[in-house]
PDB file of N, CA and C in Angstrom:
ATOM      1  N   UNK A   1       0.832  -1.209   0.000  1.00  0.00           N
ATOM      2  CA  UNK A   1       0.000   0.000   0.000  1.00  0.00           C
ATOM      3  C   UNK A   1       0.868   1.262   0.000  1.00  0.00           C
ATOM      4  N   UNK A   2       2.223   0.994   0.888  1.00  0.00           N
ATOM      5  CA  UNK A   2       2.708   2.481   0.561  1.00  0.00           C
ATOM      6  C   UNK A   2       3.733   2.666  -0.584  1.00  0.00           C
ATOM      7  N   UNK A   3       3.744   1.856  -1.531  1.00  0.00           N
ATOM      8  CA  UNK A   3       4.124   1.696  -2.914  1.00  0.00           C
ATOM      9  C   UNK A   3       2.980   2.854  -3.824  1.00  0.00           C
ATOM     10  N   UNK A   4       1.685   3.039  -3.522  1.00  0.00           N
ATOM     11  CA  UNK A   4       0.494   3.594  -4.284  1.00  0.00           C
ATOM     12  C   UNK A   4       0.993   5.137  -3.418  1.00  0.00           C
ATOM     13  N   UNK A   5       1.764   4.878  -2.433  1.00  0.00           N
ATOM     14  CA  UNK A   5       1.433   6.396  -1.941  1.00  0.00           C
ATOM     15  C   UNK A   5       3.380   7.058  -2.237  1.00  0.00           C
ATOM     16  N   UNK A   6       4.359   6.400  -2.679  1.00  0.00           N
ATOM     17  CA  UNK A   6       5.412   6.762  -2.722  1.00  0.00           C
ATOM     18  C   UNK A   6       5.528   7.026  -4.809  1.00  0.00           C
ATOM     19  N   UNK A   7       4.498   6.580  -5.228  1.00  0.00           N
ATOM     20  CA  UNK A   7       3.779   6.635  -6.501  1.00  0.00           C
ATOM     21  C   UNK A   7       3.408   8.147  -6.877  1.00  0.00           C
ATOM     22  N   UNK A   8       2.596   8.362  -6.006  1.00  0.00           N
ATOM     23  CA  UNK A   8       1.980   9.419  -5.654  1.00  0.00           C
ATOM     24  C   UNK A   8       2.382  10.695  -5.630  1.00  0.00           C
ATOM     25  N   UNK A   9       3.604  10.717  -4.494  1.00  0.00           N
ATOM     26  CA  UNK A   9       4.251  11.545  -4.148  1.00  0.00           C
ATOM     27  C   UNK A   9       5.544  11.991  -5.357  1.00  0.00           C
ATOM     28  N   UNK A  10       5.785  10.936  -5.982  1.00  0.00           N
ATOM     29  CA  UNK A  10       6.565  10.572  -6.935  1.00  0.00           C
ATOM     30  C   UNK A  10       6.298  11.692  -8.193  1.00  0.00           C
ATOM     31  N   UNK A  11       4.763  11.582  -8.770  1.00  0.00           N
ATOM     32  CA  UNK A  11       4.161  12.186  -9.581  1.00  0.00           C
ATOM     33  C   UNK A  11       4.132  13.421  -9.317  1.00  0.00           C
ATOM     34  N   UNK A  12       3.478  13.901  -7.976  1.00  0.00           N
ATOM     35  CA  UNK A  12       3.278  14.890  -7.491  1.00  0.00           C
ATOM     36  C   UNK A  12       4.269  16.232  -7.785  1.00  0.00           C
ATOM     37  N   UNK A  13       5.775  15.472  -7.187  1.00  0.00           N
ATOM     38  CA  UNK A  13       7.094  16.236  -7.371  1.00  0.00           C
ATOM     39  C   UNK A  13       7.193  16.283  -8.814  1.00  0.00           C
ATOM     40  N   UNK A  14       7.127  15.665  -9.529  1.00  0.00           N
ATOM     41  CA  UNK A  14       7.368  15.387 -10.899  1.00  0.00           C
ATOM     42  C   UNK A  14       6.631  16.721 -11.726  1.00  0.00           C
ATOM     43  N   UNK A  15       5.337  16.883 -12.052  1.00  0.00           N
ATOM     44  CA  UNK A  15       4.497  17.670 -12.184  1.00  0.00           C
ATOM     45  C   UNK A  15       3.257  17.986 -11.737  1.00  0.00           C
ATOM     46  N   UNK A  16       3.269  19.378 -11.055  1.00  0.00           N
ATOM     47  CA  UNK A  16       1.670  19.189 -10.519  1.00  0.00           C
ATOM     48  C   UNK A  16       0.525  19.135 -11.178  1.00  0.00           C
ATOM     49  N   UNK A  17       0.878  19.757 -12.670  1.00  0.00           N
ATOM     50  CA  UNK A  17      -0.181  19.606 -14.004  1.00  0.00           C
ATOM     51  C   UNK A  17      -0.846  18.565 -14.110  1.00  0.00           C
ATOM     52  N   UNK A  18       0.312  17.672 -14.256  1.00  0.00           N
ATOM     53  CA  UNK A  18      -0.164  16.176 -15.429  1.00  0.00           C
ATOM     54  C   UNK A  18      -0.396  15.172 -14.275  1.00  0.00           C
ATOM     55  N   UNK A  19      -0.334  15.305 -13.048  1.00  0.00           N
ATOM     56  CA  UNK A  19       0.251  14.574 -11.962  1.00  0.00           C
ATOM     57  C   UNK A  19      -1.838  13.856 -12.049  1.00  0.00           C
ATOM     58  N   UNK A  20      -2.315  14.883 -11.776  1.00  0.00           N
ATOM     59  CA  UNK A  20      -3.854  14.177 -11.925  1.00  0.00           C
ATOM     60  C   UNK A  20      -4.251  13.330 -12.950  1.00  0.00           C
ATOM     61  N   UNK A  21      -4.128  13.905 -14.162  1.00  0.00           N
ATOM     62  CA  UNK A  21      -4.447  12.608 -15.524  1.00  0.00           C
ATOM     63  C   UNK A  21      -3.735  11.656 -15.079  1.00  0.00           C
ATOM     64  N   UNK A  22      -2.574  11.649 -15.025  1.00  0.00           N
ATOM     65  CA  UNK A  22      -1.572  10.420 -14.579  1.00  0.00           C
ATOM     66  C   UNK A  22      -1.917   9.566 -13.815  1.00  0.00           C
ATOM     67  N   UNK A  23      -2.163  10.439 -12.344  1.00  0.00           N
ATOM     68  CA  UNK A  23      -2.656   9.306 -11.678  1.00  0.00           C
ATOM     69  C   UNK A  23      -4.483   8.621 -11.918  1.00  0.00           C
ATOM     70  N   UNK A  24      -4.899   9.109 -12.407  1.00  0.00           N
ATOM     71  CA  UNK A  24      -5.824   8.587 -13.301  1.00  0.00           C
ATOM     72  C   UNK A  24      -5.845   7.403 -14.040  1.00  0.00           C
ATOM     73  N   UNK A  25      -4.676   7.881 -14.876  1.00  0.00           N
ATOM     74  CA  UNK A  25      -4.341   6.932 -16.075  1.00  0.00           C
ATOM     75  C   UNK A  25      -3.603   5.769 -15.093  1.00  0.00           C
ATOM     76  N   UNK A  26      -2.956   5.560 -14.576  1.00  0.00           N
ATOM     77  CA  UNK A  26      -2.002   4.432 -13.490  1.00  0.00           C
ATOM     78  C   UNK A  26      -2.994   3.751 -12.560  1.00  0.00           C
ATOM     79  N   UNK A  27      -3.467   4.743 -11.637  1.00  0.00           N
ATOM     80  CA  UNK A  27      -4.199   4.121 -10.604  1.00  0.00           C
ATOM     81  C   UNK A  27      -5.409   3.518 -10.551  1.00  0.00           C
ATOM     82  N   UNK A  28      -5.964   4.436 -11.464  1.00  0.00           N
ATOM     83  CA  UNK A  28      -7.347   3.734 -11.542  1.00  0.00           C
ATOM     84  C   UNK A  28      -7.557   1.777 -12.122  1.00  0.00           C
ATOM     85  N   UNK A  29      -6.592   1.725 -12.833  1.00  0.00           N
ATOM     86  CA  UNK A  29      -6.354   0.188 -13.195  1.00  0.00           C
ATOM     87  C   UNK A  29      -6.023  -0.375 -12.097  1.00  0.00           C
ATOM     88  N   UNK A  30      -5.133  -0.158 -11.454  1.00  0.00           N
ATOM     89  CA  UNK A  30      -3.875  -0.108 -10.312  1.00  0.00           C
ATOM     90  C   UNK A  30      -5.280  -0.848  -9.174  1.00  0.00           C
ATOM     91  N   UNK A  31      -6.441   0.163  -8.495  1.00  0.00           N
ATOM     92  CA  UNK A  31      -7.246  -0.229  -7.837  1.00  0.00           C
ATOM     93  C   UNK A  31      -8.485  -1.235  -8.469  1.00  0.00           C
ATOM     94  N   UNK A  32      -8.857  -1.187  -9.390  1.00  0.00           N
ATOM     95  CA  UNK A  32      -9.296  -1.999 -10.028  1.00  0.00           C
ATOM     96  C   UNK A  32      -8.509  -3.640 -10.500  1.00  0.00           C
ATOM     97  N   UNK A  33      -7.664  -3.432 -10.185  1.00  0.00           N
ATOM     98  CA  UNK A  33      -6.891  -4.999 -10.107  1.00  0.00           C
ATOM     99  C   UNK A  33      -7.010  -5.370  -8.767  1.00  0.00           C
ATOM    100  N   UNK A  34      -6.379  -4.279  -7.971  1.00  0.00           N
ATOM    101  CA  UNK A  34      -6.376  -4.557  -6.676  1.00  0.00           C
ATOM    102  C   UNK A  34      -8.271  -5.132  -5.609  1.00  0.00           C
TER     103      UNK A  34
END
């Protein structure tokens, strides 16, 4: 679980723009498997 949140934070730093589609695009599969 704190793999989804070091993910997160990951994106976050990365860009705060794209950081939402992204995690969109990643996670939403990501919890849906899960």
């Amino acid at each position: 679980m704190y793999i989804y949140y070091t993910f997160f934070i990951f994106i976050d730093k990365a860009s705060m723009k794209n950081s939402e589609s992204l995690l969109q695009a990643i996670i939403m599969p990501l919890l849906q498997n899960c």
